[in-house]
C-alpha atoms as a PDB file:
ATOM      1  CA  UNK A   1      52.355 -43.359  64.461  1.00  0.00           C
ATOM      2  CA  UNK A   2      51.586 -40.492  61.688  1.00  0.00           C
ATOM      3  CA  UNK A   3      48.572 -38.098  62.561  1.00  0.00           C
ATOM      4  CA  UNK A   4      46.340 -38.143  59.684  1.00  0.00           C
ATOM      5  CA  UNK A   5      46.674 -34.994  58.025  1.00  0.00           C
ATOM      6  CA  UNK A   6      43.970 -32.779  57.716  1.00  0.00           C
ATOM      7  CA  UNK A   7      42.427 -31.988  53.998  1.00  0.00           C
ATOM      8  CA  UNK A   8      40.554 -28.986  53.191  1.00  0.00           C
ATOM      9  CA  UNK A   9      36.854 -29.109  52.499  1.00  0.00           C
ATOM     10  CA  UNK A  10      36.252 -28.976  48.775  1.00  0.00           C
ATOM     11  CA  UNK A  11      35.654 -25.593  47.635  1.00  0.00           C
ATOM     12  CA  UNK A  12      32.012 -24.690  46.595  1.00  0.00           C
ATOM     13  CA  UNK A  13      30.503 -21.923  44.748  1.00  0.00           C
ATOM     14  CA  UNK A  14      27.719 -20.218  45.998  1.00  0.00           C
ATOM     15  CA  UNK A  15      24.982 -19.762  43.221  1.00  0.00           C
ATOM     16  CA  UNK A  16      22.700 -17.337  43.566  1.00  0.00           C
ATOM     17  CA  UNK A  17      19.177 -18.077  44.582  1.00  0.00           C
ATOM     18  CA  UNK A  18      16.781 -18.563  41.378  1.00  0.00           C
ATOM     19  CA  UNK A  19      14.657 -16.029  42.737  1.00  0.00           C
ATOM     20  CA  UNK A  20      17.294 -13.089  42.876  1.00  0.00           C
ATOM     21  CA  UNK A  21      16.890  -9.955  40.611  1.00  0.00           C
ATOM     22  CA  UNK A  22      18.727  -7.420  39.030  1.00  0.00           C
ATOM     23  CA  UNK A  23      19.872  -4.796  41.197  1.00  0.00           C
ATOM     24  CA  UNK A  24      17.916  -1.602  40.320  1.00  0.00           C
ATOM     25  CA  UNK A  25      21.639   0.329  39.066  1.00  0.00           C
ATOM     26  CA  UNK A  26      20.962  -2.087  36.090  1.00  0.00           C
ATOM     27  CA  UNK A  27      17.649  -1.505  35.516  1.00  0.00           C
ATOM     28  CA  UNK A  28      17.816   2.032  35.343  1.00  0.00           C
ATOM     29  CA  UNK A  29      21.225   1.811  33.070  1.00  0.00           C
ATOM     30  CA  UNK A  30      18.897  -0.548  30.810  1.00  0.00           C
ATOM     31  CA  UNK A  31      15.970   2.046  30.667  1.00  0.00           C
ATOM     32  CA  UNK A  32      18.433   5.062  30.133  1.00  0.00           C
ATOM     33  CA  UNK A  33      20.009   3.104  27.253  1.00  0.00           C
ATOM     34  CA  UNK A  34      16.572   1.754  25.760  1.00  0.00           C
ATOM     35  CA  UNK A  35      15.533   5.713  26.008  1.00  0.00           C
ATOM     36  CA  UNK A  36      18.450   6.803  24.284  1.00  0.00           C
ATOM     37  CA  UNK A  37      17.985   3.760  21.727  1.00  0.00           C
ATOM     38  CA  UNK A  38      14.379   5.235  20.586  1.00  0.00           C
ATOM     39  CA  UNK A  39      15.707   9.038  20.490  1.00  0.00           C
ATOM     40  CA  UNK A  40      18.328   8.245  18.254  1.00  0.00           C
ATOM     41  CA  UNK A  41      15.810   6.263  15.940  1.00  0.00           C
ATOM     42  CA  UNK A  42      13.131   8.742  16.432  1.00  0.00           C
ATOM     43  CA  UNK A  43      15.857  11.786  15.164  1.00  0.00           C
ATOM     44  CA  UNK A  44      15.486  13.243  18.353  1.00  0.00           C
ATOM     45  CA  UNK A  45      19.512  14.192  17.684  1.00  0.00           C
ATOM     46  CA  UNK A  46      21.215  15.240  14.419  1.00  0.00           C
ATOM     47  CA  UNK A  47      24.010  13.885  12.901  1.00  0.00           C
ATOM     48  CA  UNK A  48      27.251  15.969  14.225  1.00  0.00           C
ATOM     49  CA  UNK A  49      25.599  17.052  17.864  1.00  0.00           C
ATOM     50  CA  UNK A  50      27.423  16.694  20.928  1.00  0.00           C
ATOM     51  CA  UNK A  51      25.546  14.986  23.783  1.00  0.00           C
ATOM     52  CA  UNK A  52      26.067  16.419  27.759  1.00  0.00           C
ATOM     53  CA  UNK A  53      26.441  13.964  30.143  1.00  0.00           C
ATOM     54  CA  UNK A  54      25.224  16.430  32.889  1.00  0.00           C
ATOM     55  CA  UNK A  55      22.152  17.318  30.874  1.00  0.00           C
ATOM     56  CA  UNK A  56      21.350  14.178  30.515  1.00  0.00           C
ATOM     57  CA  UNK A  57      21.829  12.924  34.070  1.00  0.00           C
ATOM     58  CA  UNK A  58      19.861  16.175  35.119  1.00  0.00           C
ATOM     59  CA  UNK A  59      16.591  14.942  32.408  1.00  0.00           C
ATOM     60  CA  UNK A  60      16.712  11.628  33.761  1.00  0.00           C
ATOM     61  CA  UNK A  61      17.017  12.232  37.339  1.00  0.00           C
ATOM     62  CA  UNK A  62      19.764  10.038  38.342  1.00  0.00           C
ATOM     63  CA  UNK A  63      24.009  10.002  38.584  1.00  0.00           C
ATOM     64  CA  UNK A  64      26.106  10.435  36.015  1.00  0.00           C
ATOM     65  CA  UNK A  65      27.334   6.833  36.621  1.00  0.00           C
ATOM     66  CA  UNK A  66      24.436   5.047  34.759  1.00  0.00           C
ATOM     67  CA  UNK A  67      24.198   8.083  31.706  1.00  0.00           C
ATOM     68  CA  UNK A  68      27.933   6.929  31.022  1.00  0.00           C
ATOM     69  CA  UNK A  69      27.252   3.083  31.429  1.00  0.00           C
ATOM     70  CA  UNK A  70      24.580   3.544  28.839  1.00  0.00           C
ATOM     71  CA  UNK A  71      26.263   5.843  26.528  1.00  0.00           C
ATOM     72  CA  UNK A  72      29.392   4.167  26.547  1.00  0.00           C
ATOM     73  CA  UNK A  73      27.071   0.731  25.098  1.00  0.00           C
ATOM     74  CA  UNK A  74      25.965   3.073  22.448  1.00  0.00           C
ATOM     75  CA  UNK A  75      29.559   3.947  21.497  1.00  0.00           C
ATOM     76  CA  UNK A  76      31.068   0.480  21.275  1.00  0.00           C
ATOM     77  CA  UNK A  77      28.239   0.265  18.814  1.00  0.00           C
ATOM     78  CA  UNK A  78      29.235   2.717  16.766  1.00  0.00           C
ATOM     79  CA  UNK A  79      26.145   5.048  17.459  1.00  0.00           C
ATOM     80  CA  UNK A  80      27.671   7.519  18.806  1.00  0.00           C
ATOM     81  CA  UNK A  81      31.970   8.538  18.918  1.00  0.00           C
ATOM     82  CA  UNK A  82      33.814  10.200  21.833  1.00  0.00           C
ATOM     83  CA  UNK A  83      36.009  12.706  20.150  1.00  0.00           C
ATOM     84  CA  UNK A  84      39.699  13.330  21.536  1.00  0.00           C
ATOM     85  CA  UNK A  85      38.499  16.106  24.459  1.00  0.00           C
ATOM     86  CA  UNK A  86      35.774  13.079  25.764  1.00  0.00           C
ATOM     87  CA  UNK A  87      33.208  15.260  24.235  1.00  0.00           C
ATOM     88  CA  UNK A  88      30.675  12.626  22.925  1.00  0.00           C
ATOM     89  CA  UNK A  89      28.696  13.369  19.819  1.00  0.00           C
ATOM     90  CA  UNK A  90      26.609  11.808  16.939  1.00  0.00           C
ATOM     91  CA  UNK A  91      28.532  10.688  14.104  1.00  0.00           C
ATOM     92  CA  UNK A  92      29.304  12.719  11.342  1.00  0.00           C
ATOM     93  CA  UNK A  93      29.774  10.238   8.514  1.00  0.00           C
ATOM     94  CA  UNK A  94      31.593  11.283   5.149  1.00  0.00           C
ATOM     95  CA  UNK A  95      29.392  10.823   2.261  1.00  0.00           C
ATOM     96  CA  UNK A  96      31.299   7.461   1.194  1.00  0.00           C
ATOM     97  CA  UNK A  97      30.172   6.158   4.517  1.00  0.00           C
ATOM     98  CA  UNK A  98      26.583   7.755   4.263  1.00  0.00           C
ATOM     99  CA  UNK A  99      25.928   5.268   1.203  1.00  0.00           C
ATOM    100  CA  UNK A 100      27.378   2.533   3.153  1.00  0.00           C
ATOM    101  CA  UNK A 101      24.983   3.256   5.602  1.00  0.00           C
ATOM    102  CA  UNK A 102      22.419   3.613   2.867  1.00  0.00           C
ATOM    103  CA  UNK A 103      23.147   0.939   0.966  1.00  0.00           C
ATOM    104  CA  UNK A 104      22.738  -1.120   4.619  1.00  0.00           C
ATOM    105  CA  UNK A 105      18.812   0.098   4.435  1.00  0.00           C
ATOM    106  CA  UNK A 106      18.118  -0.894   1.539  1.00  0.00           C
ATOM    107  CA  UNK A 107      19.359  -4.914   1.508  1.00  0.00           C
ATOM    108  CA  UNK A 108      17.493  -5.072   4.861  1.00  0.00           C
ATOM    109  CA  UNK A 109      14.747  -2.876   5.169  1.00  0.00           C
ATOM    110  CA  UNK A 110      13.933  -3.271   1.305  1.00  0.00           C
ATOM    111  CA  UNK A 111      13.836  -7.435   2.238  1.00  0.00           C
ATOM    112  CA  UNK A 112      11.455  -6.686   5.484  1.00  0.00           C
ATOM    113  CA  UNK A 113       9.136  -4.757   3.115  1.00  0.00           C
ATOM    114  CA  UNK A 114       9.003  -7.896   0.785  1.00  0.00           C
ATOM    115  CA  UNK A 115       8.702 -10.254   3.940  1.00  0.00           C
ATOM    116  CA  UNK A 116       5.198  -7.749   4.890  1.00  0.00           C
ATOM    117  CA  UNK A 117       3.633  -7.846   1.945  1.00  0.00           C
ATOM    118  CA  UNK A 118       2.963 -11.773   2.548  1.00  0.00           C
ATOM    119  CA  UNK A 119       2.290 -11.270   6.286  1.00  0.00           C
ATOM    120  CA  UNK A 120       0.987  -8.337   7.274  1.00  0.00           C
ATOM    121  CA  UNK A 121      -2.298  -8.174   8.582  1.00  0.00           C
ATOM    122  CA  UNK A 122      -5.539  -5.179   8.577  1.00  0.00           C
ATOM    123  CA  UNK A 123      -4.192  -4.183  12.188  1.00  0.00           C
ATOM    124  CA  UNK A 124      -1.014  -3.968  10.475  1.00  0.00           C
ATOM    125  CA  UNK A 125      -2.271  -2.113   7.515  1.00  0.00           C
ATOM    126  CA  UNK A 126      -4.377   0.137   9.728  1.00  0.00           C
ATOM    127  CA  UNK A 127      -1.290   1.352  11.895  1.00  0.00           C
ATOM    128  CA  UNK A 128       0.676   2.198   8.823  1.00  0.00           C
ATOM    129  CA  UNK A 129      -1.777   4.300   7.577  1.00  0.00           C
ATOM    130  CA  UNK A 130      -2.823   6.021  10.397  1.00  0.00           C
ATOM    131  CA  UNK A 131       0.885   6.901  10.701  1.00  0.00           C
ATOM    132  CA  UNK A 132       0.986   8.339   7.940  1.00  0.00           C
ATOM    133  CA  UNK A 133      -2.028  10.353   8.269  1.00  0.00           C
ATOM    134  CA  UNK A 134       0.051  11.880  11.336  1.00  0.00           C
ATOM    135  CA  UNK A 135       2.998  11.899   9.112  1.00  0.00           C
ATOM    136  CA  UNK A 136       1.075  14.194   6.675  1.00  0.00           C
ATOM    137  CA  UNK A 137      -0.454  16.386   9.805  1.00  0.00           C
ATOM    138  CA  UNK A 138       2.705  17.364  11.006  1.00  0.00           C
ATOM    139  CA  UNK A 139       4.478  17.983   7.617  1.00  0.00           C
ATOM    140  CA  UNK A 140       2.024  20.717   6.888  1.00  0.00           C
ATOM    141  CA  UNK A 141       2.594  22.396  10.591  1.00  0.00           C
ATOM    142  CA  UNK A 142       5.794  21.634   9.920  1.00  0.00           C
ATOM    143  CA  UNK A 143       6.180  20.106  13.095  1.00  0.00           C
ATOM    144  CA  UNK A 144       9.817  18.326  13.374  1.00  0.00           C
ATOM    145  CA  UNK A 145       9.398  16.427  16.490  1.00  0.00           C
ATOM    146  CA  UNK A 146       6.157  14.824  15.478  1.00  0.00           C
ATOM    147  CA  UNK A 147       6.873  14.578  11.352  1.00  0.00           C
ATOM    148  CA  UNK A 148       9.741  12.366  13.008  1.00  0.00           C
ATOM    149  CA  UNK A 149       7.832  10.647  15.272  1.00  0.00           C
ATOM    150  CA  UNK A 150       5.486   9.879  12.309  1.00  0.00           C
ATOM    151  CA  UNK A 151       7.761   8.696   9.998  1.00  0.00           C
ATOM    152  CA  UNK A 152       9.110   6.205  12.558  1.00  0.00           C
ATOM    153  CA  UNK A 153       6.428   4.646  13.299  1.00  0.00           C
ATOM    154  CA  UNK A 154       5.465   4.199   9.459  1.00  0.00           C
ATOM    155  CA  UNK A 155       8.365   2.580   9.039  1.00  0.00           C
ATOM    156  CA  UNK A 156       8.102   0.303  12.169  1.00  0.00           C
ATOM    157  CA  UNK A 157       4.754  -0.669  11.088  1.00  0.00           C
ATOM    158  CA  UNK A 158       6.031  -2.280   8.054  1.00  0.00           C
ATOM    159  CA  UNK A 159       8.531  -3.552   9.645  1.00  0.00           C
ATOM    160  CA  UNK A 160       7.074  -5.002  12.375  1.00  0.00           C
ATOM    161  CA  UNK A 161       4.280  -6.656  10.109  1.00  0.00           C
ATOM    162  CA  UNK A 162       7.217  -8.962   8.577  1.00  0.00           C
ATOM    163  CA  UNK A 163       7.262 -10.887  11.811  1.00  0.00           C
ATOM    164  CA  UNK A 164      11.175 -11.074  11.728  1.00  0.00           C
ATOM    165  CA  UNK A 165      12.338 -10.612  15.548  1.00  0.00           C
ATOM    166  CA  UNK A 166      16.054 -11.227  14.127  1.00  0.00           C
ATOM    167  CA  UNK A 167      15.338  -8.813  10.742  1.00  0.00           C
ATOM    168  CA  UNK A 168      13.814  -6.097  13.434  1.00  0.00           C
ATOM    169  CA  UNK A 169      16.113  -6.208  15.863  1.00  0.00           C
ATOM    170  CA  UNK A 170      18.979  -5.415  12.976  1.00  0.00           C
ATOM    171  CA  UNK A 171      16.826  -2.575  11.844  1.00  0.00           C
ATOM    172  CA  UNK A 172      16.711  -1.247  14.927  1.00  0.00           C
ATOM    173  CA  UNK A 173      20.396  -0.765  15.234  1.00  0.00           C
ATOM    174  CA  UNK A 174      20.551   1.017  11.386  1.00  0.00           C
ATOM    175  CA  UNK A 175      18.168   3.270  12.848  1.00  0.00           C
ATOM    176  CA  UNK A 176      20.067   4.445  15.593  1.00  0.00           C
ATOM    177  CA  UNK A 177      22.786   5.277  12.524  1.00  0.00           C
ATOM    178  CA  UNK A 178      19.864   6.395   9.899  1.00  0.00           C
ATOM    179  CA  UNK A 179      17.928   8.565  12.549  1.00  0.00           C
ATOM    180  CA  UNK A 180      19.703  11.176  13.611  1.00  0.00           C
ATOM    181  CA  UNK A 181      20.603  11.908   9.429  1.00  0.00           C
ATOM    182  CA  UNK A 182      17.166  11.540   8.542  1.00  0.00           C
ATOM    183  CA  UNK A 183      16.833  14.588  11.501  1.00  0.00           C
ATOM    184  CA  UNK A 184      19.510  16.866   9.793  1.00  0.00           C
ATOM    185  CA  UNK A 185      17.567  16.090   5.990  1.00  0.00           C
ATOM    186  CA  UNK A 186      14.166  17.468   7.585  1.00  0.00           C
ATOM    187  CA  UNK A 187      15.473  19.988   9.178  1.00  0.00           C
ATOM    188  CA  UNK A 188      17.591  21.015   5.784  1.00  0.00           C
ATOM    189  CA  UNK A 189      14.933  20.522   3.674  1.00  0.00           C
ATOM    190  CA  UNK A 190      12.579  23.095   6.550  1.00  0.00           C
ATOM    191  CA  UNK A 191      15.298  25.901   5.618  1.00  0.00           C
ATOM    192  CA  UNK A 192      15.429  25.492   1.865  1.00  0.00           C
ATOM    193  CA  UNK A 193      12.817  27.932   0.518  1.00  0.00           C
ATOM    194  CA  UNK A 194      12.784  25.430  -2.947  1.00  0.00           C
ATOM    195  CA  UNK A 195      11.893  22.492  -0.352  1.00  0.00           C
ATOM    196  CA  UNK A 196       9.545  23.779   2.191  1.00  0.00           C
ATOM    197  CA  UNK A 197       6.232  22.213   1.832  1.00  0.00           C
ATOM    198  CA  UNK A 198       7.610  18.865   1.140  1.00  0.00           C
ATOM    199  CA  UNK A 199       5.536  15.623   2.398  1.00  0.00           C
ATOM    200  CA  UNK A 200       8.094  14.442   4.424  1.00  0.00           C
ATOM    201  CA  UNK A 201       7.615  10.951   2.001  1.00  0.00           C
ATOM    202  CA  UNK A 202       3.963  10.685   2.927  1.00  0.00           C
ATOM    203  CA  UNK A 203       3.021  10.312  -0.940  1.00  0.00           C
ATOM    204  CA  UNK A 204       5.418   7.440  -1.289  1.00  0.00           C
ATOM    205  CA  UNK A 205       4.404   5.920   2.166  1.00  0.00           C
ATOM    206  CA  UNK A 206       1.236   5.872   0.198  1.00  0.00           C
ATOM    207  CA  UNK A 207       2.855   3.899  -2.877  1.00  0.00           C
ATOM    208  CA  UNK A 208       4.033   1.252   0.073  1.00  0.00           C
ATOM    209  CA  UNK A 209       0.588   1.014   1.091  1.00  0.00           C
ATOM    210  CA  UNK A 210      -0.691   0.192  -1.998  1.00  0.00           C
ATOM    211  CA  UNK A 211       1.542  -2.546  -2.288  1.00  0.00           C
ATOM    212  CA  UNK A 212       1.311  -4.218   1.040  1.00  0.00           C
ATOM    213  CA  UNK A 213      -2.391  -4.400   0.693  1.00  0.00           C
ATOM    214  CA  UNK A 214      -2.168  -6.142  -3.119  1.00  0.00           C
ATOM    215  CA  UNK A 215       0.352  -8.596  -1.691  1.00  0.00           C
ATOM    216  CA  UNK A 216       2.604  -7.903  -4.113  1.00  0.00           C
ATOM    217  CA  UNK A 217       6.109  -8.154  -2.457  1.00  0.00           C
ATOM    218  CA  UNK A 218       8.222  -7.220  -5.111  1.00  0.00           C
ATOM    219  CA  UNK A 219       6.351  -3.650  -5.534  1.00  0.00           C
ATOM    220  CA  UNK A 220       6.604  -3.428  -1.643  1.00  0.00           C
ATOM    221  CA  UNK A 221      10.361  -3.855  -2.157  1.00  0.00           C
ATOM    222  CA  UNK A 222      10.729  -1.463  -4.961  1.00  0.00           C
ATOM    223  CA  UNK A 223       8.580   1.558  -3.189  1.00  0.00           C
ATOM    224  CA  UNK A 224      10.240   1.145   0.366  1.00  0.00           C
ATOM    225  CA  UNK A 225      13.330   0.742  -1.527  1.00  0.00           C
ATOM    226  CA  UNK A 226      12.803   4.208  -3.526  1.00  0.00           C
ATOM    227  CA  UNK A 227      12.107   6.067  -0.451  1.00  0.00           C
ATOM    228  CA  UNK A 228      15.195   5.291   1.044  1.00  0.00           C
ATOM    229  CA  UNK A 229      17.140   6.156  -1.936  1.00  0.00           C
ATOM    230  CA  UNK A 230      15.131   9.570  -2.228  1.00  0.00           C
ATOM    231  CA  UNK A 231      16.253  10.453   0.966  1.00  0.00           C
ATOM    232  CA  UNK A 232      19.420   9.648   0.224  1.00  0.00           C
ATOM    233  CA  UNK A 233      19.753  11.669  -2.719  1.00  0.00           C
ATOM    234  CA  UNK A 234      18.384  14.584  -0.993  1.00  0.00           C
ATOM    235  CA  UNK A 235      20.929  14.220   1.769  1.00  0.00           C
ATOM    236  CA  UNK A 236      24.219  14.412  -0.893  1.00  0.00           C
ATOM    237  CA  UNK A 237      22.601  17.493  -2.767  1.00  0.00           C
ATOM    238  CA  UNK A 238      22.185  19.383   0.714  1.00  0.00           C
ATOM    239  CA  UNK A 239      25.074  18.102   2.537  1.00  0.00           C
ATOM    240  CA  UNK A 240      27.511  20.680   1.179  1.00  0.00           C
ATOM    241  CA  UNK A 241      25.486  23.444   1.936  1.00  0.00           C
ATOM    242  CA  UNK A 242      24.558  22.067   5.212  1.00  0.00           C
ATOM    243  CA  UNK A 243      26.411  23.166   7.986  1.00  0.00           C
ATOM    244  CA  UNK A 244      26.169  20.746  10.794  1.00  0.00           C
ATOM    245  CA  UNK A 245      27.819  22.623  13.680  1.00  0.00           C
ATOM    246  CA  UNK A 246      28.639  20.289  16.892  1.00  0.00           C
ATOM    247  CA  UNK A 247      28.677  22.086  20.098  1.00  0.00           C
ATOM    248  CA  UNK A 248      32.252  22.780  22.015  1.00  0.00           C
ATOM    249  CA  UNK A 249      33.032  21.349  25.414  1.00  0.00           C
ATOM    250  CA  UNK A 250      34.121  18.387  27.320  1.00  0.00           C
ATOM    251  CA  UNK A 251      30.772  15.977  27.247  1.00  0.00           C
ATOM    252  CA  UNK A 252      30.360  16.360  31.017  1.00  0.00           C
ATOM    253  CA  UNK A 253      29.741  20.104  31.031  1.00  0.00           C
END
């Protein structure tokens, strides 16, 4: 008589518990890239400057394992470009891709100024102009790190007051594109003798108020709109005679 052959037991697949976490590597390659996120928004880099993986490791206190995790997000994003000798650098975009870029802004951001002006609120109002109160602070100290601060968060505060999660979060990502240019303009404008003394915008950030607070959402287009595009035009009629100088080395020194 046959012996019954023996079957395997059906394989199962362990799921992990419900109350498992992250592992703390991802966290802190989450926080470095969230970090890096806001600094590239906030113009805390220009366009053109090479970023050390090292240095950055060093700032944040950790291997260089999670730095290049995070920066290598921001790449396949397009944020930032690793150049043929792995140095890793903002973007310098030709001016053809600058009004792409531009032109980017303006659909959305000009469309989430519209989308505020029948939403936002006096705590929205509020935060807009007290940023630009800081905005206007700084300009005359000429203070880069804080006129760029400033002018984020006037931004933001419009933004924000459209109540779009989907419209900020694509915002968001221009930014990371839009910052680090809006850095090199500020900075250009700082060593132009025929430009120093310049608001920063905080006149037209004025012009947006105005509109947000009458409702009218067209108007809040058309001034949010006109800022972009002034910064824009300052941008080509500098660019030439801006020399944006990226830093040699492998982007691990």
């Amino acid at each position: 008589m046959k012996k019954p052959t023996k079957t395997s037991a059906p394989l199962r697949l362990v799921r992990p518990a419900p109350q498992l976490a992250p592992v703390e590597r991802d966290l802190v390659n989450e926080k470095i890239y969230v970090q890096l996120s806001e600094a590239l928004r906030r113009g805390d880099f220009e366009a053109g400057q090479a970023l050390s993986l090292r240095t950055l490791a060093a700032t944040f206190e950790v291997s260089l394992m999670p730095v290049r995790d995070a920066v290598a997000r921001l790449v396949n994003e397009g944020v930032l470009e690793t150049l043929a000798n792995r140095t890793v650098r903002v973007p310098l975009l030709t001016i053809e891709q600058y009004e792409g870029l531009t032109e980017a802004r303006i659909a959305v951001e000009g469309h989430a100024a519209y989308l505020a002006a029948k939403r936002i609120d006096e705590a929205g109002l509020s935060a807009l102009m007290e940023a630009n109160k800081r905005l206007m602070r700084a300009a005359k100290r000429a203070d880069h790190a804080s006129i760029m601060e400033a002018n984020e968060d006037v931004h933001f505060s419009v933004y924000r007051a459209a109540k779009s999660p989907k419209l900020l979060q694509v915002i968001s990502n221009l930014w990371k594109q839009s910052g680090p240019y809006l850095a090199t303009i500020e900075n250009a404008m700082a060593s132009n003798t025929a430009m120093r003394g310049h608001d920063f915008g905080a006149a037209q950030h004025n012009n947006i108020y105005d509109a947000l607070r009458a409702r009218d959402a067209e108007l809040a287009r058309k001034t949010l709109v006109d800022d972009i595009e002034g910064f824009a035009q300052i941008y080509k009629q500098l660019f030439p005679a801006h020399d944006v100088r990226v830093s040699a080395g492998p982007s691990e020194d």
